[in-house]
C-alpha atoms as a PDB file:
ATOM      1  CA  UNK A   1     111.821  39.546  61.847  1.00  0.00           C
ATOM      2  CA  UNK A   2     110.498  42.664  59.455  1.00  0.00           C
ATOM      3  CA  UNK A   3     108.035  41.365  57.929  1.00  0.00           C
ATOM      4  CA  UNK A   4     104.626  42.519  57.861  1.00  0.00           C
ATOM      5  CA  UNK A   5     101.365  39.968  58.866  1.00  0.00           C
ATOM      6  CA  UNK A   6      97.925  40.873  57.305  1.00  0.00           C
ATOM      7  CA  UNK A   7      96.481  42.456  60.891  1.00  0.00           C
ATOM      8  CA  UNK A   8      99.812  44.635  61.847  1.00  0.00           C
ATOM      9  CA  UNK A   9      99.414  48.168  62.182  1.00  0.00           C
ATOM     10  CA  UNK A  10      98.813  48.770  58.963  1.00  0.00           C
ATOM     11  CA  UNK A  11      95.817  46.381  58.413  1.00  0.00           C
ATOM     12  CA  UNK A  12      94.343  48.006  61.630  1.00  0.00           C
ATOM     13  CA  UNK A  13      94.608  51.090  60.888  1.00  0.00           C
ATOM     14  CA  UNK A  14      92.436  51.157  57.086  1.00  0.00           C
ATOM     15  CA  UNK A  15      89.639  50.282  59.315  1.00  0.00           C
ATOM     16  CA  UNK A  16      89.575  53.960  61.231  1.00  0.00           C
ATOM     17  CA  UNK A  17      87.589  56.197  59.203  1.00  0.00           C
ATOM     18  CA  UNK A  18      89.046  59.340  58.289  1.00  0.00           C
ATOM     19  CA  UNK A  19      86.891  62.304  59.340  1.00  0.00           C
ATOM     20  CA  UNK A  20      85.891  65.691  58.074  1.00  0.00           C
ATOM     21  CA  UNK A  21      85.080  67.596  61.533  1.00  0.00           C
ATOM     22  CA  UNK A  22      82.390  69.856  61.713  1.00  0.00           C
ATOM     23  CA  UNK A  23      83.510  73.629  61.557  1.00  0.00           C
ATOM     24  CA  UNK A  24      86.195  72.486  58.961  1.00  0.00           C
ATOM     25  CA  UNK A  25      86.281  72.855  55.432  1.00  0.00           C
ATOM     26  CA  UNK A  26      87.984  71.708  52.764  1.00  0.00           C
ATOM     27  CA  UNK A  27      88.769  72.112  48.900  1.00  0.00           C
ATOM     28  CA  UNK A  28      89.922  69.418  46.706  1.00  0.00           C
ATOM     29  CA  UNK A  29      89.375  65.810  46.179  1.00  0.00           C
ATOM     30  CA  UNK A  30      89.549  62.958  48.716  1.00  0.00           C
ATOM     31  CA  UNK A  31      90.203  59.779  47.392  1.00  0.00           C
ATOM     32  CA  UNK A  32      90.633  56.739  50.196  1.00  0.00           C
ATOM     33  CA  UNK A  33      90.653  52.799  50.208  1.00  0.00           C
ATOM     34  CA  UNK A  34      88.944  53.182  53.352  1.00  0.00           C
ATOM     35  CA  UNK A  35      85.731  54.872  55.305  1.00  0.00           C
ATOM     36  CA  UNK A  36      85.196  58.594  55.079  1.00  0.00           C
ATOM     37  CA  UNK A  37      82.872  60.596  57.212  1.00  0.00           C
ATOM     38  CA  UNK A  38      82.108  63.707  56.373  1.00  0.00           C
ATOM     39  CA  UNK A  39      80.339  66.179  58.729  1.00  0.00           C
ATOM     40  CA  UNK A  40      82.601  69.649  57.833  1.00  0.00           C
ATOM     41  CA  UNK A  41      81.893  71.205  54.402  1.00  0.00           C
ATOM     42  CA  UNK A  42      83.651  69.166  51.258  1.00  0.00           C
ATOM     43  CA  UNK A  43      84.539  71.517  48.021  1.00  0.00           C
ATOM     44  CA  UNK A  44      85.299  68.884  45.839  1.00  0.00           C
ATOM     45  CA  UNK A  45      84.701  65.188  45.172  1.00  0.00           C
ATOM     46  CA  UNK A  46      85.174  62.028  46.751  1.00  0.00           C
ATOM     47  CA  UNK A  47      86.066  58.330  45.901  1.00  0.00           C
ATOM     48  CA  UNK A  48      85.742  55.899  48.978  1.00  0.00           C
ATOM     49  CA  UNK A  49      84.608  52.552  50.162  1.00  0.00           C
ATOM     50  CA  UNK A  50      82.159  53.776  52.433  1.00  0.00           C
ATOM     51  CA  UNK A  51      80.832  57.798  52.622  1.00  0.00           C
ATOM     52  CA  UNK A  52      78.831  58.954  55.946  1.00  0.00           C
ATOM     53  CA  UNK A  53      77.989  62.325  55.560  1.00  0.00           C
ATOM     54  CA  UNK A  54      77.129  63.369  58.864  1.00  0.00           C
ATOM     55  CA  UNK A  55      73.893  65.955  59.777  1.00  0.00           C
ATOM     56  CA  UNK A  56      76.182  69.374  59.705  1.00  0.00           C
ATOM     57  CA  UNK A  57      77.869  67.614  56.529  1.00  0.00           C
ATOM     58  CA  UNK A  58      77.898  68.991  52.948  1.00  0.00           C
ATOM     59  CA  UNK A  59      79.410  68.108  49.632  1.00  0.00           C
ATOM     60  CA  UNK A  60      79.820  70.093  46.775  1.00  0.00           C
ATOM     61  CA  UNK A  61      81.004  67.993  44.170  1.00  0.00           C
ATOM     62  CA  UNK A  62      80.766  64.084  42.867  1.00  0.00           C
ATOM     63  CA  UNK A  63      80.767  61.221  45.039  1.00  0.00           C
ATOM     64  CA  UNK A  64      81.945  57.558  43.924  1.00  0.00           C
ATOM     65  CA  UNK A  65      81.433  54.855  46.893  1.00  0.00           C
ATOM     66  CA  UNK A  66      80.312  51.585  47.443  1.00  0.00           C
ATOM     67  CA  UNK A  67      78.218  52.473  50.207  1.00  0.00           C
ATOM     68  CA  UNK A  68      77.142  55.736  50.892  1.00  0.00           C
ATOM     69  CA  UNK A  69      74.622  57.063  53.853  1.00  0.00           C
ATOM     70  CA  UNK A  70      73.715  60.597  53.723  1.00  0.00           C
ATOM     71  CA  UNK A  71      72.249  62.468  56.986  1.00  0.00           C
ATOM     72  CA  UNK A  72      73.244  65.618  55.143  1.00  0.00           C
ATOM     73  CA  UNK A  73      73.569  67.785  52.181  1.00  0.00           C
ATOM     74  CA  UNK A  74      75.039  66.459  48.568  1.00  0.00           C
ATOM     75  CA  UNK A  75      74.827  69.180  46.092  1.00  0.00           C
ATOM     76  CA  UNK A  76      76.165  66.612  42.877  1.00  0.00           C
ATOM     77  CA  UNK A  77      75.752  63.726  41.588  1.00  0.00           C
ATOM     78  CA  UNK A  78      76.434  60.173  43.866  1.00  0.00           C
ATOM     79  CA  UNK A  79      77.191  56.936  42.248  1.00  0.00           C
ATOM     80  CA  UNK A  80      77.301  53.894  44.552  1.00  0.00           C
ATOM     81  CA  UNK A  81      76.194  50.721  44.775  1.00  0.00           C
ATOM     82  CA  UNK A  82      73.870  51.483  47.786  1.00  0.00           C
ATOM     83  CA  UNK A  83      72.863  54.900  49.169  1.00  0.00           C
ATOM     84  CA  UNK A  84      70.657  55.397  52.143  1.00  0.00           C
ATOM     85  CA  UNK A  85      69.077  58.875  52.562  1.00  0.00           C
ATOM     86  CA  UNK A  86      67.702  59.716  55.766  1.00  0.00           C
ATOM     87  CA  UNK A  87      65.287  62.216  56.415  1.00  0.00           C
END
């Protein structure tokens, strides 16, 4: 009766990313099992699955992802297993 199947709620909601909005800034880390898009300003690092940084988007700090796709500005170092760099 309680008991939780693999695509409940939870499993549905990992796959939402969680956003940075432009016009918002942050310091401190951000550390998720999930997607994190970033188009605000991020004073800190962050440790995802997948990193968009959008246009208006910039990181000051470390990044650790398995994928990472960067329309904006990453002012440290990025380790990931693929980056894409647009122009």
């Amino acid at each position: 009766m309680f008991s939780k199947d693999k695509d409940g709620p939870e499993r549905r909601a990992s796959a939402v990313p969680s956003i940075l909005s432009n016009g918002m800034q942050i310091t401190g880390d951000i550390v998720s099992d999930g997607e994190v898009q970033i188009d605000g300003v991020l004073l800190g690092d962050v440790k995802c699955s997948k990193l968009t940084i959008g246009e208006t988007g910039r990181i000051q700090g470390s990044v650790v992802a398995d994928n990472c796709l960067v329309h904006g500005e990453v002012v440290g170092q990025i380790k990931a297993d693929s980056v894409t760099l647009s122009r």
